[in-house]
Structure formats: structure tokens, C-alpha cells
N, C-alpha and C. Protein backbone atom coordinates (compact mmCIF):
# COMPACT_ATOMS: atom_id res chain seq x y z
N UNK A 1 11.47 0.02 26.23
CA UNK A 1 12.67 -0.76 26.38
C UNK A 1 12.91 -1.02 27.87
N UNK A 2 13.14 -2.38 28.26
CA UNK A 2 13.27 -2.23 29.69
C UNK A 2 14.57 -2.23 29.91
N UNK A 3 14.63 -1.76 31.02
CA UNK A 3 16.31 -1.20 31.71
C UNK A 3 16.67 -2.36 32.44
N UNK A 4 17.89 -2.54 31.92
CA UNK A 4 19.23 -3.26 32.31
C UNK A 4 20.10 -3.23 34.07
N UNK A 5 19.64 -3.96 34.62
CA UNK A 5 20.15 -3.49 36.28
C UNK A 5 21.95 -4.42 36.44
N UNK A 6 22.18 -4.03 37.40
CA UNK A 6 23.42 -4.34 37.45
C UNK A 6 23.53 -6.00 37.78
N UNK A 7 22.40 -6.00 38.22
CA UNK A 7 22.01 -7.79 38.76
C UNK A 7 22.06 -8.75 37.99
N UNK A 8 21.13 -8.37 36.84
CA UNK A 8 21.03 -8.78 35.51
C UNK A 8 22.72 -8.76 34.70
N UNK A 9 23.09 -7.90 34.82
CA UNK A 9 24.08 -7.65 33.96
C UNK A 9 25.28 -8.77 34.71
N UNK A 10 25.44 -8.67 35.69
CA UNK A 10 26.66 -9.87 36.65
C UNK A 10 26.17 -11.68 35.99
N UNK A 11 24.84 -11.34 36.40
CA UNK A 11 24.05 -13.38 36.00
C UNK A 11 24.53 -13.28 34.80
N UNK A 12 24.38 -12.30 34.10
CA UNK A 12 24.56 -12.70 32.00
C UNK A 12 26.17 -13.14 31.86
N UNK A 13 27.08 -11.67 33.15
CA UNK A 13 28.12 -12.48 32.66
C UNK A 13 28.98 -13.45 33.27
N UNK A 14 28.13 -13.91 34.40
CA UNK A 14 28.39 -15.40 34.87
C UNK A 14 28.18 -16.39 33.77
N UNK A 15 26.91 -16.31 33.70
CA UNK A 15 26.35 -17.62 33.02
C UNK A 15 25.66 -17.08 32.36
N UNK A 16 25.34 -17.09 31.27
CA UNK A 16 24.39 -16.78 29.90
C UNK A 16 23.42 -17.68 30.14
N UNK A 17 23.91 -18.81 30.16
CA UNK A 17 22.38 -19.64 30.10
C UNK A 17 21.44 -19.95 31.59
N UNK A 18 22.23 -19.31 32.78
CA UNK A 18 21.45 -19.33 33.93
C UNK A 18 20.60 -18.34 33.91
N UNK A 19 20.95 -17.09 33.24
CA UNK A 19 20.41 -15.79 33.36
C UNK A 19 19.18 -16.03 32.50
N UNK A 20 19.47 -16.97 31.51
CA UNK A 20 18.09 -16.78 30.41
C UNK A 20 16.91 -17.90 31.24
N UNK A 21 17.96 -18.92 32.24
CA UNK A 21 16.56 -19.62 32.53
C UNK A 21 15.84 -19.14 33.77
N UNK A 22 16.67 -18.24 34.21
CA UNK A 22 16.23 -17.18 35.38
C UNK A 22 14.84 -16.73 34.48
N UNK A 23 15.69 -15.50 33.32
CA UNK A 23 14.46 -14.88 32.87
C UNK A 23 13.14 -15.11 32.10
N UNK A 24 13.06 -16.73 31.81
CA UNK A 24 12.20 -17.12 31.23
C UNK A 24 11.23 -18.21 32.44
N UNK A 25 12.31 -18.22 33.97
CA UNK A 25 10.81 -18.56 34.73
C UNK A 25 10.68 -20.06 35.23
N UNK A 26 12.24 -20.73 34.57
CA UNK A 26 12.46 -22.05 34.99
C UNK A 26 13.17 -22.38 35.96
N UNK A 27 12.64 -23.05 36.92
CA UNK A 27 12.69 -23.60 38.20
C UNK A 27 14.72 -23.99 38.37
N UNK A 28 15.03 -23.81 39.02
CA UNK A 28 16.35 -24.83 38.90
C UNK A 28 16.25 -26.69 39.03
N UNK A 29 16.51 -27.35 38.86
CA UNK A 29 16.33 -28.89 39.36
C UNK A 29 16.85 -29.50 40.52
N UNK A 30 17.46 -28.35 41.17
CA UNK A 30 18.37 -28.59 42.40
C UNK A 30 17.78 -28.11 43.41
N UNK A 31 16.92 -27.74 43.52
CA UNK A 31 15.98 -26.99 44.44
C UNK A 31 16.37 -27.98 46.04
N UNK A 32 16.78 -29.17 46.28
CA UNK A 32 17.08 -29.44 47.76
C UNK A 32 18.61 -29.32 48.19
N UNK A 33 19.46 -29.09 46.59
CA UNK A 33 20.63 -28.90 47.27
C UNK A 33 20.99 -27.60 47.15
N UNK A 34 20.21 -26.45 46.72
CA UNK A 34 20.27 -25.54 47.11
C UNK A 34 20.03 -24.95 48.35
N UNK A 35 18.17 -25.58 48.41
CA UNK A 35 18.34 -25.15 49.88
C UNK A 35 19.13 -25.74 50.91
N UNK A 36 19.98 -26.98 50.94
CA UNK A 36 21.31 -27.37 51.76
C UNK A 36 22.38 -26.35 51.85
N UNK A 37 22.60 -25.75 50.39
CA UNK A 37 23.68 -24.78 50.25
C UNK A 37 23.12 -23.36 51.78
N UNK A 38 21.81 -23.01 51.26
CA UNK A 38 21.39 -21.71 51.99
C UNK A 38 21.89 -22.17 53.87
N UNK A 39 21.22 -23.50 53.90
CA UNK A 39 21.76 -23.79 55.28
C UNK A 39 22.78 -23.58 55.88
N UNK A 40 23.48 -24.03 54.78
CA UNK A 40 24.99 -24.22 54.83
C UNK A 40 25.52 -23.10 54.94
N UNK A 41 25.40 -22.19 54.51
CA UNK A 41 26.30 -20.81 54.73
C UNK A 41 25.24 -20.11 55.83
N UNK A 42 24.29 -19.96 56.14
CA UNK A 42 23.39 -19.46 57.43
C UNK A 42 24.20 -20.19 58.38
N UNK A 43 24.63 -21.42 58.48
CA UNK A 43 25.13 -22.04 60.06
C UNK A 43 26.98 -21.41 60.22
N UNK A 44 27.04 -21.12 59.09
CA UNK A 44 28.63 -20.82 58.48
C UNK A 44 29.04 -19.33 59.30
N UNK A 45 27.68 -18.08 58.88
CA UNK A 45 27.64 -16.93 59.18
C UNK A 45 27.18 -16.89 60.65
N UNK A 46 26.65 -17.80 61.07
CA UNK A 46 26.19 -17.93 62.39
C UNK A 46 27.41 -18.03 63.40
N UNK A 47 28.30 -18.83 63.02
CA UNK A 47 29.42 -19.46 63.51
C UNK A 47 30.90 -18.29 63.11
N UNK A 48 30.67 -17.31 61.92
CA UNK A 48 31.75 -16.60 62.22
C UNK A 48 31.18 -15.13 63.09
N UNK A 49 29.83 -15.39 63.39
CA UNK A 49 29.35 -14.20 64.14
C UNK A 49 30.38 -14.25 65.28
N UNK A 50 29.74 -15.89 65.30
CA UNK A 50 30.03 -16.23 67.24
C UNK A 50 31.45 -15.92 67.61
N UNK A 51 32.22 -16.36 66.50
CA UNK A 51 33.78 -16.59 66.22
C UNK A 51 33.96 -14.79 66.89
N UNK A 52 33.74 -13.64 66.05
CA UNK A 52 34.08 -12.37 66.06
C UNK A 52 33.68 -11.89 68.13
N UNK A 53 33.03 -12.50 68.25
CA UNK A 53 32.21 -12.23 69.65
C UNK A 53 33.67 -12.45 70.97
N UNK A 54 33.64 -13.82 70.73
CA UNK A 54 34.62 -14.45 71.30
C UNK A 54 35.93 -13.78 71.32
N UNK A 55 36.47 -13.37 69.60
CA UNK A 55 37.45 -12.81 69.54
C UNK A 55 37.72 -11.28 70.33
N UNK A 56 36.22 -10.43 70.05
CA UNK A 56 36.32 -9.37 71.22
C UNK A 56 36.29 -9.29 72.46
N UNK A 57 36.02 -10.96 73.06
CA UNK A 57 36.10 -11.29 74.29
C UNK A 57 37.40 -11.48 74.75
N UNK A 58 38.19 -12.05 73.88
CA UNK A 58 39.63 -11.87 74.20
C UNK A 58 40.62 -10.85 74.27
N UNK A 59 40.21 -9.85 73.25
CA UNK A 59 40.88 -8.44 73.11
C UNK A 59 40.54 -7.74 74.64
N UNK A 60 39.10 -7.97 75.32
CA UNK A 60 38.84 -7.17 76.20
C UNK A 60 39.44 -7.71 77.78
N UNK A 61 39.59 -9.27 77.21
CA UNK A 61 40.17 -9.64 78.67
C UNK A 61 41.59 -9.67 78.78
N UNK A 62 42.17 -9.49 77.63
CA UNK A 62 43.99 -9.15 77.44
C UNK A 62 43.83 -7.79 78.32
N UNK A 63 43.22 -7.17 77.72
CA UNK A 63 43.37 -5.47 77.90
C UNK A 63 43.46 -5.88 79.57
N UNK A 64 41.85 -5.87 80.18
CA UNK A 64 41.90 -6.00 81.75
C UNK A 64 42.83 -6.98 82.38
N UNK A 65 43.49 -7.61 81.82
CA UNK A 65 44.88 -8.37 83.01
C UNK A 65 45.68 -7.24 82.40
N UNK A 66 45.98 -6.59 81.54
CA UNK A 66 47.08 -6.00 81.70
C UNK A 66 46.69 -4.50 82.38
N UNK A 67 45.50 -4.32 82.46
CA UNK A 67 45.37 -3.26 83.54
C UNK A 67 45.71 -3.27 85.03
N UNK A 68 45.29 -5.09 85.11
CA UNK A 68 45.20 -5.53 86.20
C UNK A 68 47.01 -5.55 86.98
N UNK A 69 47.75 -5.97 85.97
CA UNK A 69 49.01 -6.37 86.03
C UNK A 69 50.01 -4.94 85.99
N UNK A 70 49.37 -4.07 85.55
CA UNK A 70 50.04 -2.37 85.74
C UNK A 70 49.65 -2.07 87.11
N UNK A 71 48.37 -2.02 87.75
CA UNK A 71 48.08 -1.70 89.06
C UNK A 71 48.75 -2.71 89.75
N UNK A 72 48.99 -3.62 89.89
CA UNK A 72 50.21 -4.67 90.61
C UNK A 72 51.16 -4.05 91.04
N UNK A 73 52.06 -4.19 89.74
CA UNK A 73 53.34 -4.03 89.25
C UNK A 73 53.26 -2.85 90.09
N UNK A 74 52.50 -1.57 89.68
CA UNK A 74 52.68 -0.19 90.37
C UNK A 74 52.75 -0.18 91.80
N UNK A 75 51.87 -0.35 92.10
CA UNK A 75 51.57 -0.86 94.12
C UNK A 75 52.77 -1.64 94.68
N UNK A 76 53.57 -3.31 93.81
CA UNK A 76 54.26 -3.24 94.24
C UNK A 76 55.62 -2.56 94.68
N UNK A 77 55.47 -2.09 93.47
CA UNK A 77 57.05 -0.82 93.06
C UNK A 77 56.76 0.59 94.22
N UNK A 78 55.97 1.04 94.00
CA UNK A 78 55.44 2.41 94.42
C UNK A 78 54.70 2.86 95.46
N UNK A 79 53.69 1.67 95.68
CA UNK A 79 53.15 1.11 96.90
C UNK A 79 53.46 1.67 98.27
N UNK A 80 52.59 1.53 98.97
CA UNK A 80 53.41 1.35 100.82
C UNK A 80 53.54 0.34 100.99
């Protein structure tokens, strides 16, 4: 009896009839707008990489002006 994976089990209960033409070996007919789709989310994930990068670029340069702006502030107040 072959065993049932969890992979299998999600496709069946997506789609019954994708799963059977999965398991019997038939091609999809969309084969170029799929691979558009794959593009499409590779340039997508590419772009929220960059997005997250940027965003820690900003967290880190808030931080250093306000380090920058405490040593100020202090020197002027406290300063000679």
C-alpha cells in the first residue's frame, strides 16, 4: 500500500482533479503561463528582499541620528 504524504493529501483537497492529473503524469497546458507566474513571484521575492534591507537601513540610521542628536543635545547642555 503506498503511503499518503501530506503533499498529496493538500492537492486532493484543493483540487481532486489536479491531483489525479498530477498523478497520472499529464503535463499542464499552461506550461508558459506558469512559467510567467514562477517569474513573477521570483522578481516579487526579490523585491520584498530588497524592500526588508532598506527597511533595516532605516531603523539603523534613525537609531544613529538619534545617537547623534543625544551627544549634541548633551555637549550642548553639559558641555564646556
Amino acid at each position: 500500500m503506498k503511503t499518503i504524504n501530506a503533499s498529496d493529501l493538500g492537492a486532493y483537497l484543493y483540487c481532486q482533479r489536479a491531483w489525479w492529473y498530477r498523478k497520472e503524469g499529464v503535463e499542464s497546458g499552461n506550461q508558459e503561463a506558469m512559467a510567467a507566474g514562477t517569474r513573477h513571484h521570483t522578481l516579487h521575492g526579490r523585491k520584498v528582499f530588497i524592500a526588508g534591507g532598506f527597511r533595516l537601513l532605516g531603523w539603523i540610521l534613525l537609531l544613529a541620528g538619534l545617537v547623534v542628536l543625544t551627544l549634541y543635545l548633551s555637549l550642548s547642555l553639559f558641555g564646556s
